[in-house]
N, C-alpha and C. Protein backbone atom coordinates (compact mmCIF):
# COMPACT_ATOMS: atom_id res chain seq x y z
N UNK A 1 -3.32 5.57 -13.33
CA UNK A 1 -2.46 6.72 -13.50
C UNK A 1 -1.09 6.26 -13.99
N UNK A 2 0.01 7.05 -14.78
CA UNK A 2 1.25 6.74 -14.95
C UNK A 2 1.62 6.41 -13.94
N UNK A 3 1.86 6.92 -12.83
CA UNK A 3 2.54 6.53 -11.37
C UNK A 3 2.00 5.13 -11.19
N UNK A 4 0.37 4.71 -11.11
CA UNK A 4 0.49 3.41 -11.45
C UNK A 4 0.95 2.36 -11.70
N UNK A 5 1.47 2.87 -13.34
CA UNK A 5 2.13 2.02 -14.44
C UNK A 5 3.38 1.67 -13.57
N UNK A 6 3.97 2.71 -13.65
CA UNK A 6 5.00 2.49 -13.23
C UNK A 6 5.33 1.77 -12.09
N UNK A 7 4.49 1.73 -11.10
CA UNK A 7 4.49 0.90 -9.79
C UNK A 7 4.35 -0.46 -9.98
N UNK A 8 3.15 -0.74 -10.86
CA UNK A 8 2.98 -1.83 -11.59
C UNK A 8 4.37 -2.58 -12.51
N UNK A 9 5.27 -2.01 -13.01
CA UNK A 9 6.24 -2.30 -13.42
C UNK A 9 7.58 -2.82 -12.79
N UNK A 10 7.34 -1.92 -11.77
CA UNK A 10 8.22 -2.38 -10.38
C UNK A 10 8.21 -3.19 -9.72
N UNK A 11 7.21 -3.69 -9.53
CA UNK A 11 6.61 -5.19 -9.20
C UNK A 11 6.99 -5.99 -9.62
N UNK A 12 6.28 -6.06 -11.06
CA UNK A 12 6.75 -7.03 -12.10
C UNK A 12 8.25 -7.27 -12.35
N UNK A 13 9.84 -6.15 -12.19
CA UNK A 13 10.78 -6.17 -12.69
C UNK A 13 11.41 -6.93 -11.16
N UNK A 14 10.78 -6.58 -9.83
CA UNK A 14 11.48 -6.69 -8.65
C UNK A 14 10.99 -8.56 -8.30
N UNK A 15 9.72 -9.05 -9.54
CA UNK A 15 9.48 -10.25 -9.26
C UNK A 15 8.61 -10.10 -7.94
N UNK A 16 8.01 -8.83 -7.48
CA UNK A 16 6.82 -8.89 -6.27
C UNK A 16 5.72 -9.58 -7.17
N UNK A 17 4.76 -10.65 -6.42
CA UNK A 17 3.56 -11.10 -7.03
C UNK A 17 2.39 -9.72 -6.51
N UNK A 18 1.70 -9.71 -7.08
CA UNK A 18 0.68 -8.33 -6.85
C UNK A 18 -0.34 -8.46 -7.16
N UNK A 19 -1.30 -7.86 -6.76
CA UNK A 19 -2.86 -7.62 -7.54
C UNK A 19 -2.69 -5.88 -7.93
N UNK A 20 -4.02 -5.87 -9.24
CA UNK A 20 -4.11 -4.35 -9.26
C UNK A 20 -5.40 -4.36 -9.01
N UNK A 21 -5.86 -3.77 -8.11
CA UNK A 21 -7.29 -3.07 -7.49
C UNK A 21 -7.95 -3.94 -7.29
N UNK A 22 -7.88 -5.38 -6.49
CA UNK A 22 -8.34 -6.54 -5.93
C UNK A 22 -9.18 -5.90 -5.38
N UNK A 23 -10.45 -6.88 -5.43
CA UNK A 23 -11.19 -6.90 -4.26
C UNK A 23 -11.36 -7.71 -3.13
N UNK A 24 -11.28 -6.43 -1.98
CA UNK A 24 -11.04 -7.25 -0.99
C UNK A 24 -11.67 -7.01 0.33
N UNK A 25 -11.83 -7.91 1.51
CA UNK A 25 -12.97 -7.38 2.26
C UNK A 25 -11.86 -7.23 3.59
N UNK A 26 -12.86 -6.12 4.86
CA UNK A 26 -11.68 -6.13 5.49
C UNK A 26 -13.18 -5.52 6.99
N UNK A 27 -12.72 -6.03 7.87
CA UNK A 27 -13.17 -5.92 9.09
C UNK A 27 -13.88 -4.76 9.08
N UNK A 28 -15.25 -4.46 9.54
CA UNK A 28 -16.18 -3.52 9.80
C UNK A 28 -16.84 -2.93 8.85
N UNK A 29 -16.68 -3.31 8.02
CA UNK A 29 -17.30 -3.10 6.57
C UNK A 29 -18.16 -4.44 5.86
N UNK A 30 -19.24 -3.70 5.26
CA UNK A 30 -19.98 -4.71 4.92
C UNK A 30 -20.24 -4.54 3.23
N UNK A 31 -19.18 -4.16 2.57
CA UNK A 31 -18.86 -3.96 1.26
C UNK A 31 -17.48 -4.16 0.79
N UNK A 32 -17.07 -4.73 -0.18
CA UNK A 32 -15.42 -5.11 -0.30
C UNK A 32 -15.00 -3.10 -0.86
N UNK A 33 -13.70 -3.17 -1.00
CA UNK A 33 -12.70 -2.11 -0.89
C UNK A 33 -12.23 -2.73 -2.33
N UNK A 34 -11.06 -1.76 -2.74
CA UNK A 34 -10.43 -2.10 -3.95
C UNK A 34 -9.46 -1.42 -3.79
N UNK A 35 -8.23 -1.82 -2.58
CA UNK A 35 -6.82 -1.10 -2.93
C UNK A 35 -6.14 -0.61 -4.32
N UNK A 36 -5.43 0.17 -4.33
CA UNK A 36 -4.85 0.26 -5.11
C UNK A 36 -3.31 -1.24 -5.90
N UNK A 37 -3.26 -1.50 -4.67
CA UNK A 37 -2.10 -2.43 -5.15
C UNK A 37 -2.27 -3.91 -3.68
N UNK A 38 -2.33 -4.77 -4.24
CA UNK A 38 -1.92 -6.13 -2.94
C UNK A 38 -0.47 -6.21 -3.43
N UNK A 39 0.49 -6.23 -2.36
CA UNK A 39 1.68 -7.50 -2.83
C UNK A 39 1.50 -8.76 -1.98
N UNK A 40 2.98 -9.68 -2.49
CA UNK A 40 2.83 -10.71 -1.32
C UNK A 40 4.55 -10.69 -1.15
N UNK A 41 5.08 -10.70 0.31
CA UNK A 41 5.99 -10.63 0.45
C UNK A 41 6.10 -12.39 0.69
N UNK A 42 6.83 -13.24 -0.45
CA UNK A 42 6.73 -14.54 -0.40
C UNK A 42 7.73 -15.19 0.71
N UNK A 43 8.79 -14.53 0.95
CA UNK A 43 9.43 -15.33 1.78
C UNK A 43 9.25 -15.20 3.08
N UNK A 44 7.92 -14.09 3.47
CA UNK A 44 7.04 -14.48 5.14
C UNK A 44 5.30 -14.79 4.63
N UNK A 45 5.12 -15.17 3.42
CA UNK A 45 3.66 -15.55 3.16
C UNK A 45 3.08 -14.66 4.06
N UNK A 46 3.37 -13.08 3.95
CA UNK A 46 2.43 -12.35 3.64
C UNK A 46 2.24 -11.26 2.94
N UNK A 47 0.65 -10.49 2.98
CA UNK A 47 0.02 -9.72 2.06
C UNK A 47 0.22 -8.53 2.51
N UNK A 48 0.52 -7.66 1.89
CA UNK A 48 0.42 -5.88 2.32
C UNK A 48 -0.47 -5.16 1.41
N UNK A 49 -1.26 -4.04 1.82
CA UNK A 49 -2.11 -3.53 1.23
C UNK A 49 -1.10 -2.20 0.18
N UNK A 50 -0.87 -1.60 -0.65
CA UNK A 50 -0.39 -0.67 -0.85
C UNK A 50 -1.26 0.45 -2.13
N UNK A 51 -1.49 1.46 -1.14
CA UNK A 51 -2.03 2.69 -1.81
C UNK A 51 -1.35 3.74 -2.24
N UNK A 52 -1.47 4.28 -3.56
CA UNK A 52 -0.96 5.58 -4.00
C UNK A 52 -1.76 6.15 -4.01
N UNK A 53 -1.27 7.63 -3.44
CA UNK A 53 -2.02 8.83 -3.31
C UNK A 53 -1.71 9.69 -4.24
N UNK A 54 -1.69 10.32 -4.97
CA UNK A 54 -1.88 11.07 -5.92
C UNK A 54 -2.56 12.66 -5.26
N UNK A 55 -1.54 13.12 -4.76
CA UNK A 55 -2.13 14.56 -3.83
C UNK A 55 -2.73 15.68 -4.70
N UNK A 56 -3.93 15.49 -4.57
CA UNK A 56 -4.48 16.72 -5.43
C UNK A 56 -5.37 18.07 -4.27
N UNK A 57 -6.00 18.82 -4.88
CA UNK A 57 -6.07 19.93 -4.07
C UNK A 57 -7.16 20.18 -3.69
N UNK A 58 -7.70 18.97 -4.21
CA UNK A 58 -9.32 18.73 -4.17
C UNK A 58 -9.99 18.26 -2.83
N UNK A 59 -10.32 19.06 -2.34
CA UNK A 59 -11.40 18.84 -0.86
C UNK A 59 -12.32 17.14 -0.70
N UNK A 60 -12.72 16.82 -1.80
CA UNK A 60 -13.24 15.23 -2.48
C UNK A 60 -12.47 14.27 -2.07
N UNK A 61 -11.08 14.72 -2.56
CA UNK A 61 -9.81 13.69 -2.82
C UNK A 61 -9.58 13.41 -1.15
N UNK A 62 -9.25 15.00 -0.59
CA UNK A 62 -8.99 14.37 0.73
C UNK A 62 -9.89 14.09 1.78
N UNK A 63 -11.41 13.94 1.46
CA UNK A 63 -12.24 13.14 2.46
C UNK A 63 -12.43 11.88 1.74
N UNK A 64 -11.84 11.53 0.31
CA UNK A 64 -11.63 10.23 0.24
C UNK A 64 -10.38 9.10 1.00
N UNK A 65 -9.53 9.96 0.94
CA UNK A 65 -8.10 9.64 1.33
C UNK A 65 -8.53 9.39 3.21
N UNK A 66 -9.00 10.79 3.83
CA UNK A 66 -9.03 10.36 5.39
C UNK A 66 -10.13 8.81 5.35
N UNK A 67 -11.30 8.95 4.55
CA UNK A 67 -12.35 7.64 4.54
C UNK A 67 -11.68 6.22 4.07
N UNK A 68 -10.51 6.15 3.54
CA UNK A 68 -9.67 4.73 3.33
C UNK A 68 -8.63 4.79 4.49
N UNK A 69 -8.44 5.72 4.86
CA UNK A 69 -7.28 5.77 6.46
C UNK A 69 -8.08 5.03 7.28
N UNK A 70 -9.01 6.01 7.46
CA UNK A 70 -10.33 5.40 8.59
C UNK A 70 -10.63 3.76 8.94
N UNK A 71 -10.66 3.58 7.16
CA UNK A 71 -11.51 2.06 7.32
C UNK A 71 -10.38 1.25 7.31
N UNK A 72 -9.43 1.27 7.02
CA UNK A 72 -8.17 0.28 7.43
C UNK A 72 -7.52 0.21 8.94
N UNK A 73 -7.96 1.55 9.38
CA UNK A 73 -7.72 1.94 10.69
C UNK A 73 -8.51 1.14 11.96
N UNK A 74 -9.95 1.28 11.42
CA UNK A 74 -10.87 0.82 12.13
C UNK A 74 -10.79 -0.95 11.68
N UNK A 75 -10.22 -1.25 10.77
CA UNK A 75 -10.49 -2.69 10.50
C UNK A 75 -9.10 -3.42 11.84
N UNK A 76 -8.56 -2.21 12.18
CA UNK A 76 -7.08 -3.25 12.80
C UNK A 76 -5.99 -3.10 12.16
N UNK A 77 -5.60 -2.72 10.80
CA UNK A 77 -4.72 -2.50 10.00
C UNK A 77 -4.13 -1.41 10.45
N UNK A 78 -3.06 -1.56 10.48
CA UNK A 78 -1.83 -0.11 11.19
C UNK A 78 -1.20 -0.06 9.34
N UNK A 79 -1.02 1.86 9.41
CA UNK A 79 -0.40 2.28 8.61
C UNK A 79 1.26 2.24 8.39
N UNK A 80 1.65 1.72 7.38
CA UNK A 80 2.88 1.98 6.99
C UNK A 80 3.37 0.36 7.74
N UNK A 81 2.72 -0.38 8.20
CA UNK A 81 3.00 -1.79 8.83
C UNK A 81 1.95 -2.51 7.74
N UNK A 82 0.94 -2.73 7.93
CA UNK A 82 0.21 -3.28 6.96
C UNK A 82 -0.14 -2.93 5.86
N UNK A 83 -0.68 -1.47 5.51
CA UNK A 83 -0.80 -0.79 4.62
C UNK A 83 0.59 0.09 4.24
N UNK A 84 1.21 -0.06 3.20
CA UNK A 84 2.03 1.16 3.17
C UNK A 84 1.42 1.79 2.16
N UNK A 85 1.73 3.27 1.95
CA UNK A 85 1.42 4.21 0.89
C UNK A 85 2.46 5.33 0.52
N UNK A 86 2.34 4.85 -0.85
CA UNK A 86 3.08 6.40 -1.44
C UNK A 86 2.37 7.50 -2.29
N UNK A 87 3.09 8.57 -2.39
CA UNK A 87 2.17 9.93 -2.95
C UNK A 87 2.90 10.65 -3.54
N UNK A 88 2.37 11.33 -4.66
CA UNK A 88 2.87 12.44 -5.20
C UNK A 88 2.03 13.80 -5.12
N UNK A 89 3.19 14.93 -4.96
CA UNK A 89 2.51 16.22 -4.95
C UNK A 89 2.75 16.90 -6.23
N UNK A 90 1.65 18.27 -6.53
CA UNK A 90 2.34 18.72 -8.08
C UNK A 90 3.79 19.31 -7.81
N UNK A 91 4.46 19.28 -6.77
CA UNK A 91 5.66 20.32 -6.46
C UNK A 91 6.92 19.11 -6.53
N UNK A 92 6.31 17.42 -6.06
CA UNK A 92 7.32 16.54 -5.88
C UNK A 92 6.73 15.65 -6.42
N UNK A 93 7.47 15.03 -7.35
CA UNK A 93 6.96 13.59 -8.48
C UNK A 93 6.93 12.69 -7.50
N UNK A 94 6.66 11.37 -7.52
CA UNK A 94 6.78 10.41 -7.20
C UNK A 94 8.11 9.73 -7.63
N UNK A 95 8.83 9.04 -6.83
CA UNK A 95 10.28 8.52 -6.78
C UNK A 95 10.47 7.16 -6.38
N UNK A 96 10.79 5.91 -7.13
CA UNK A 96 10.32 4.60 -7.09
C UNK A 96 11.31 4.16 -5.58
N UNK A 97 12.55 5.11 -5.71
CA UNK A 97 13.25 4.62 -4.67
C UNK A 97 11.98 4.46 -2.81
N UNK A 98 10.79 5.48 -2.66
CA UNK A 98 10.66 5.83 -1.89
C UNK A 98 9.63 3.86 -1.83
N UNK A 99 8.87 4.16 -2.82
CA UNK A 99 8.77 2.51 -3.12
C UNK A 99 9.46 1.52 -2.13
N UNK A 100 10.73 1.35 -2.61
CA UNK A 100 11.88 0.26 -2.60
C UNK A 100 11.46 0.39 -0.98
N UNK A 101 12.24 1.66 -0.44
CA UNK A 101 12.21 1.51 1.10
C UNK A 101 11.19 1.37 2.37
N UNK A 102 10.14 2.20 1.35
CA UNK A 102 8.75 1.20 1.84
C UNK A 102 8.66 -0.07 2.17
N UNK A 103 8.78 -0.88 1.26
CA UNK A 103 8.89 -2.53 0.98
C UNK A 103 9.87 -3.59 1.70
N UNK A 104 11.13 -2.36 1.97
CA UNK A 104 12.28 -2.91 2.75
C UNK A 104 11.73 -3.02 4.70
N UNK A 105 11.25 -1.49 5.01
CA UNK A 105 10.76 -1.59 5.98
C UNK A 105 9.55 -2.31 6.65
N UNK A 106 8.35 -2.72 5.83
CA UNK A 106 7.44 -3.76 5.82
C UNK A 106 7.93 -4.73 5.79
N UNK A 107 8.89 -5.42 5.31
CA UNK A 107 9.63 -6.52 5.23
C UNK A 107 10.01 -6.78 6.67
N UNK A 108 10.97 -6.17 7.22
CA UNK A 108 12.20 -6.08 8.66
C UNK A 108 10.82 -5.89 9.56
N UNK A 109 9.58 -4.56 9.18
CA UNK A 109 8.70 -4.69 10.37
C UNK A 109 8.24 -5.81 10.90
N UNK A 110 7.68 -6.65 9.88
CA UNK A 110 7.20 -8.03 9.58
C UNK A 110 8.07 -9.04 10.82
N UNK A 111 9.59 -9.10 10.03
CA UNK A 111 9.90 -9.62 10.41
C UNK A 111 10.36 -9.81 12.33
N UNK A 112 9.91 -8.15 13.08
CA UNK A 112 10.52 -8.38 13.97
C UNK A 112 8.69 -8.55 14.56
N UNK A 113 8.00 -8.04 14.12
CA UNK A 113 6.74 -8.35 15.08
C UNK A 113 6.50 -9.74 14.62
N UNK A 114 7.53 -10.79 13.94
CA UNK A 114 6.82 -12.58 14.21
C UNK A 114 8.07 -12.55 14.99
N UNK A 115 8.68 -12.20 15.38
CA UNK A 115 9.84 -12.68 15.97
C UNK A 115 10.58 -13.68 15.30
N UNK A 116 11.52 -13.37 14.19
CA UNK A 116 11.97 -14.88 13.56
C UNK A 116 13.36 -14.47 13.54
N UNK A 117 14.07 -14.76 13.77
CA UNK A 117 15.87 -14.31 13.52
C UNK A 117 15.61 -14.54 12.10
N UNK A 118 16.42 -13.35 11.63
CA UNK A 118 16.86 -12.79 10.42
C UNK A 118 18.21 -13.53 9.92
């Protein structure tokens, strides 16, 4: 999707290392997944999962959306700590800033559940 691109770009300009739609395997599942986005936050060597949602009105879309909650859920993965996600509605674009502060807060979360002085 453009929102994609653009996420993809943000990455690349902010110097995040990333995958686009890696495959990847994850606890209780016996088939790999294909996030939408891996980063790596390099200066705690680690990985965050990050999904865009793209809110559509489609009944499909959102028993796809609860079925990737689910399985990250059930794997152990906490939302918005391991996985973050952003979304657009047709009423509200997507806004890179919401991005940024995503990334900021995964960062500081990170950092206080290893316990490392900042």
């Amino acid at each position: 999707s453009a929102y994609e691109v653009d996420i993809a770009r943000y990455y690349t300009e902010q110097e995040i290392p990333f995958k686009y739609e890696p495959e990847i395997w994850i606890k209780g599942l016996n088939y790999p997944i294909y996030p939408d986005f891996v980063f790596l936050i390099k200066e705690l060597d680690l990985c965050k999962i990050h999904e865009h949602f793209g809110m559509k009105n489609f009944s499909n879309y959102a028993q796809s959306l609860q079925a990737k909650c689910s399985n990250y859920s059930n794997a152990g993965l906490v939302m918005d700590f391991d996985v973050i996600n952003t979304y657009n509605f047709d009423s509200i674009p997507f806004d890179l800033r919401m991005l940024s502060t995503k990334i900021n807060h995964a960062v500081y979360d990170s950092l206080f559940a290893m316990d490392i002085p900042y």
